[in-house]
N, C-alpha and C. Protein backbone atom coordinates (compact mmCIF):
# COMPACT_ATOMS: atom_id res chain seq x y z
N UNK A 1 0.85 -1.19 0.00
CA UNK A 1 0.00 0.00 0.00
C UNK A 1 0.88 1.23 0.00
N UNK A 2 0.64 2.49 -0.76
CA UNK A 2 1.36 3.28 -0.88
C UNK A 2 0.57 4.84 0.03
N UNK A 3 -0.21 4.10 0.67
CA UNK A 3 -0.89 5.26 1.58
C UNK A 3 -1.68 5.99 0.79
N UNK A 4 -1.97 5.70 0.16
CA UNK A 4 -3.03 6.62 -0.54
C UNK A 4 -4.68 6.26 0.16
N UNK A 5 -5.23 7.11 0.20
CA UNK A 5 -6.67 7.25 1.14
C UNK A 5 -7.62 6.74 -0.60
N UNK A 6 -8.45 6.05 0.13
CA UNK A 6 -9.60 5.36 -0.83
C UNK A 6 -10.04 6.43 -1.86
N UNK A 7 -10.35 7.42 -0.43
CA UNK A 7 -11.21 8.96 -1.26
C UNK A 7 -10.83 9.54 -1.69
N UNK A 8 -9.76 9.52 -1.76
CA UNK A 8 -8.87 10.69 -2.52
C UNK A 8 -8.48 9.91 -4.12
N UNK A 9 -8.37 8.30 -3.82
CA UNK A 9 -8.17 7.76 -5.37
C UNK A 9 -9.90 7.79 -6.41
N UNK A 10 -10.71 7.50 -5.29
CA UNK A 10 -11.90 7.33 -5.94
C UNK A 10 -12.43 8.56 -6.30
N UNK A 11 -12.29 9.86 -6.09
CA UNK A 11 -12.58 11.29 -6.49
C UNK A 11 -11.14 11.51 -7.44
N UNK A 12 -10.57 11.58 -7.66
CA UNK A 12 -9.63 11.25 -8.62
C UNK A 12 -10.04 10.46 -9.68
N UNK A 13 -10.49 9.58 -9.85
CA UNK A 13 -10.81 8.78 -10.81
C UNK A 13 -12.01 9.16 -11.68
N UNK A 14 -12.89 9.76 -10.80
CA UNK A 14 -14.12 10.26 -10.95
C UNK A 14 -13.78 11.28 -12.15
N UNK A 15 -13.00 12.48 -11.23
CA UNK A 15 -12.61 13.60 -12.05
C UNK A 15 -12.10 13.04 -13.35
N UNK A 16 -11.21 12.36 -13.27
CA UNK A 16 -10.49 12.27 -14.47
C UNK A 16 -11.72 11.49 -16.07
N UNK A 17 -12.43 10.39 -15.29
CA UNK A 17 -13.32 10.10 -15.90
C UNK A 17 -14.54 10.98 -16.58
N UNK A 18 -14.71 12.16 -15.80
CA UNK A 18 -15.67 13.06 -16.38
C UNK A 18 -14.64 14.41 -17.07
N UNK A 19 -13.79 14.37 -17.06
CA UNK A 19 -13.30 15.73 -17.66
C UNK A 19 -12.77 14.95 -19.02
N UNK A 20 -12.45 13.65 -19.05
CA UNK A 20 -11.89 13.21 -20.49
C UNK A 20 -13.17 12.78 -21.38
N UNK A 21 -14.50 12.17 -20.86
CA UNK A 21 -15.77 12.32 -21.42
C UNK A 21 -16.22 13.58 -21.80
N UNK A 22 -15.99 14.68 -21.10
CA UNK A 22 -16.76 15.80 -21.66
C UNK A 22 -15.81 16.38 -22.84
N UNK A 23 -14.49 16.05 -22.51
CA UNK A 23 -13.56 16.07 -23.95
C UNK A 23 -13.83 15.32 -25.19
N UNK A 24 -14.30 13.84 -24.92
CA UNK A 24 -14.67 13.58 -26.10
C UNK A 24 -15.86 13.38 -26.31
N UNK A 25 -16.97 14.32 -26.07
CA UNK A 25 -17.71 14.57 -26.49
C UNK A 25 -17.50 15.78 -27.25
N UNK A 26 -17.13 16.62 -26.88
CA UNK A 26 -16.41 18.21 -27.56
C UNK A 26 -15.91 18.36 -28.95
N UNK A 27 -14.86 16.85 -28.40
CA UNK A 27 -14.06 16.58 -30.24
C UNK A 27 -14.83 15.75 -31.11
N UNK A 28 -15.98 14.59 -30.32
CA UNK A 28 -16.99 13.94 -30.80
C UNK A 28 -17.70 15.41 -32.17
N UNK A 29 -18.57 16.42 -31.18
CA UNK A 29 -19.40 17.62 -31.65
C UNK A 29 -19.00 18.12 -32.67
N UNK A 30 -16.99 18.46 -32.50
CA UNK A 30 -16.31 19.28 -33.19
C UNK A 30 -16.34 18.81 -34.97
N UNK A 31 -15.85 16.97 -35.03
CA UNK A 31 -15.51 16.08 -35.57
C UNK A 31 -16.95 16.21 -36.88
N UNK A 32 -18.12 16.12 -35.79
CA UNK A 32 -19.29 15.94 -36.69
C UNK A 32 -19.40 17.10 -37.49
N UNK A 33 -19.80 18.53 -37.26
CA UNK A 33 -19.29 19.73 -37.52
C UNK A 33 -18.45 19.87 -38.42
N UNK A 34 -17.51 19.57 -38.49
CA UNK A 34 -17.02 20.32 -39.44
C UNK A 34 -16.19 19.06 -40.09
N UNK A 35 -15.93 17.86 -39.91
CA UNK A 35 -15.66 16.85 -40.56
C UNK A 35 -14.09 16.94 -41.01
N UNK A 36 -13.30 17.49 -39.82
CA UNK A 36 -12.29 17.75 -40.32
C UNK A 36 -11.04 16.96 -39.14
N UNK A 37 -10.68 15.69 -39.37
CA UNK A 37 -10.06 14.95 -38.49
C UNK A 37 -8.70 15.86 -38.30
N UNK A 38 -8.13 16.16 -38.69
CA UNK A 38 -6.54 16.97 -38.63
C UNK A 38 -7.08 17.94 -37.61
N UNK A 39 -7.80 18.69 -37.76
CA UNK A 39 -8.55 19.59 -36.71
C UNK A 39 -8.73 19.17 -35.05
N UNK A 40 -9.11 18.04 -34.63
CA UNK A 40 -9.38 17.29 -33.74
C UNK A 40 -7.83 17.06 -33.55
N UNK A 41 -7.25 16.44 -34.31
CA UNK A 41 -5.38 16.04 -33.73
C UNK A 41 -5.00 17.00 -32.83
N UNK A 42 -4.90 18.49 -33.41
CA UNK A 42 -4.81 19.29 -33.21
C UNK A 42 -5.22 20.24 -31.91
N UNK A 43 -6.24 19.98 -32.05
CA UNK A 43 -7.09 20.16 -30.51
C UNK A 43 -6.56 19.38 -29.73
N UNK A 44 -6.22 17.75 -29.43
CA UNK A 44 -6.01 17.05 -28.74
C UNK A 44 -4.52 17.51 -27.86
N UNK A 45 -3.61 17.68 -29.48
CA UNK A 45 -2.83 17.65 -29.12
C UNK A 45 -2.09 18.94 -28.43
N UNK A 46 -2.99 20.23 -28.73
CA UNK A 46 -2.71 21.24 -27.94
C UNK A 46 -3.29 21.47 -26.30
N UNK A 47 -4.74 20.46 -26.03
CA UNK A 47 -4.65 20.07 -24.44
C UNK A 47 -4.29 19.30 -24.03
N UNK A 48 -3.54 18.48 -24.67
CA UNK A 48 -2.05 17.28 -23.80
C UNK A 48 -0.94 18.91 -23.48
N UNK A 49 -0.51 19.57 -24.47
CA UNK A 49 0.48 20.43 -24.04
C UNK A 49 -0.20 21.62 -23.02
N UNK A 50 -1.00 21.90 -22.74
CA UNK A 50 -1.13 23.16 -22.00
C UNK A 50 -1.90 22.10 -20.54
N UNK A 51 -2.07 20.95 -20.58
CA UNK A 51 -3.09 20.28 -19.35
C UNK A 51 -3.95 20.68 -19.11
N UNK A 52 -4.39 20.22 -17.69
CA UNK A 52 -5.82 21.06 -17.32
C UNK A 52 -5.47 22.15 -16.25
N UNK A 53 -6.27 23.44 -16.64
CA UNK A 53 -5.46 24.27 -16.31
C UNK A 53 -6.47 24.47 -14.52
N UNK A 54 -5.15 24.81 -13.86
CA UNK A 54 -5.26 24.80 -11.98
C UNK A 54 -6.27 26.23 -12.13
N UNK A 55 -7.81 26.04 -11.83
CA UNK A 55 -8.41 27.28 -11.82
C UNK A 55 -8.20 28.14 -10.67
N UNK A 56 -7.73 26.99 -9.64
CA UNK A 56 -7.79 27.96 -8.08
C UNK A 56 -6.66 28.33 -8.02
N UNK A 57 -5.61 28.53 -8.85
CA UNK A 57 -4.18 29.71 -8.41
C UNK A 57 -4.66 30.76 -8.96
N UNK A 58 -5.42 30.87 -10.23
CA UNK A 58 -5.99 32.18 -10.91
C UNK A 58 -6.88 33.18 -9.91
N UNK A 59 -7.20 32.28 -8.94
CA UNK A 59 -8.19 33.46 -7.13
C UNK A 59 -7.37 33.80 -6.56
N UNK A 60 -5.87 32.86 -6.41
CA UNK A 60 -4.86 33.64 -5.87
C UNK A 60 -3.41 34.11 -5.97
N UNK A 61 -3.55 34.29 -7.29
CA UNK A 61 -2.20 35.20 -8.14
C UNK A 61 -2.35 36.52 -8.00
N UNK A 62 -1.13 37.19 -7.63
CA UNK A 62 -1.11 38.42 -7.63
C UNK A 62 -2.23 39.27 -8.37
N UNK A 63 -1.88 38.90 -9.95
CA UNK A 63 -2.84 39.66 -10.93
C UNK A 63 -3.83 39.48 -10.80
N UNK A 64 -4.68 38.44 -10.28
CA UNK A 64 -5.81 38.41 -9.88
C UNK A 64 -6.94 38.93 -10.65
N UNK A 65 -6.81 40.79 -10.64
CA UNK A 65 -7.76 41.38 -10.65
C UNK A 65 -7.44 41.48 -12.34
N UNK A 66 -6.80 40.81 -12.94
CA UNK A 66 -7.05 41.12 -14.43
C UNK A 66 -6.88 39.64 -14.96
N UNK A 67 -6.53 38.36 -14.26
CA UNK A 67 -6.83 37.10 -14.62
C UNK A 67 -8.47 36.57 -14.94
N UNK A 68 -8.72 37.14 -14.06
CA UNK A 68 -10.16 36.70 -13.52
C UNK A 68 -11.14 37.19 -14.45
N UNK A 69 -11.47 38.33 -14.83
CA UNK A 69 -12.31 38.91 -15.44
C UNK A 69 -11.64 38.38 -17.24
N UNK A 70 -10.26 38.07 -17.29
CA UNK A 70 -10.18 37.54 -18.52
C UNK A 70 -10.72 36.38 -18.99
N UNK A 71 -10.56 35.53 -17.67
CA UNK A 71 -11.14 34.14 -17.44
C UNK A 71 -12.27 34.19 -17.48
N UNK A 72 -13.27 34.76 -17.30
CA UNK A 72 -14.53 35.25 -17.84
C UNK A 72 -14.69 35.79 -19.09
N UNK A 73 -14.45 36.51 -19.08
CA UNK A 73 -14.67 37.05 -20.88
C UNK A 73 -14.26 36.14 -22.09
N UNK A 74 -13.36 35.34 -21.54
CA UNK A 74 -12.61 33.77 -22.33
C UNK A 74 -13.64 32.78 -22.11
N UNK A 75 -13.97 32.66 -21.25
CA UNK A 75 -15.31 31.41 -21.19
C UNK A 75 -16.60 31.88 -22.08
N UNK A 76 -17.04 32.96 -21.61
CA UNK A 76 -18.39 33.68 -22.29
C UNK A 76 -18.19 33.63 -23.87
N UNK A 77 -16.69 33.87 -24.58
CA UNK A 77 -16.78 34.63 -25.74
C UNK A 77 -16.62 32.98 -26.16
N UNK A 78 -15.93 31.98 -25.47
CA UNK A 78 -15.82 30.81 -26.43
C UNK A 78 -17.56 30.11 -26.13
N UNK A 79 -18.19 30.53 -25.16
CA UNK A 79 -19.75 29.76 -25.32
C UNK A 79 -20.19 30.13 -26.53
N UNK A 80 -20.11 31.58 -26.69
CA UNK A 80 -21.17 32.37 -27.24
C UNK A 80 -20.62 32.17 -29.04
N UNK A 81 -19.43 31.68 -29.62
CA UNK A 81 -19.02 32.16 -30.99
C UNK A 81 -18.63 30.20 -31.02
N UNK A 82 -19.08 29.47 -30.39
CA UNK A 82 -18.45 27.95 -30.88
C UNK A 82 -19.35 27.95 -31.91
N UNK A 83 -20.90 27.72 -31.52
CA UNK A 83 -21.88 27.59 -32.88
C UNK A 83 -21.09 28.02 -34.07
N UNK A 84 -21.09 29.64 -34.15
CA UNK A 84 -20.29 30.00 -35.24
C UNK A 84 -19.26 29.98 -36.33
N UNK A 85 -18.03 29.23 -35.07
CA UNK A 85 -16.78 28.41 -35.26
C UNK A 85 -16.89 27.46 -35.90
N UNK A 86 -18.01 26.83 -35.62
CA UNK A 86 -17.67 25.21 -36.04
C UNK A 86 -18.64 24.90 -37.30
N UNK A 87 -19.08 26.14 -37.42
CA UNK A 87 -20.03 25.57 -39.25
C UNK A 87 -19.43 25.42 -40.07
């Protein structure tokens, strides 16, 4: 046993299981859309390089007060223009 607590592997697993499903559903959506497999590589292979990004240092980084509101305006503008993107 390497000490690892049950709950901490089984919420772990969880996470990882629902954040790589809602990924491929995304590239699933993307794939249908616009029918362009090189596109999807691409995607994949640019969130293997950047990971999943730590949202809770962005509440407490210095910059803070100009992370945050970017991190918003970055979420909103990619909800609001994917339709658009992907015809």
């Amino acid at each position: 046993r390497q000490g690892h607590e049950w709950s901490a592997i089984i919420i772990s697993v969880i996470f990882q299981f629902t954040y790589t499903s809602l990924f491929g559903a995304f590239a699933s959506y993307i794939f249908l859309r616009t029918g362009h497999l090189l596109l999807i590589i691409l995607i994949h292979a640019w969130c293997n390089l950047m990971g999943f990004p730590d949202v809770g240092r962005i509440f407490q980084h210095p910059y803070r007060i100009v992370l945050v509101p970017c991190l918003f305006l970055g979420l909103g503008l990619f909800v609001t223009l994917f339709g658009t993107w992907t015809q």
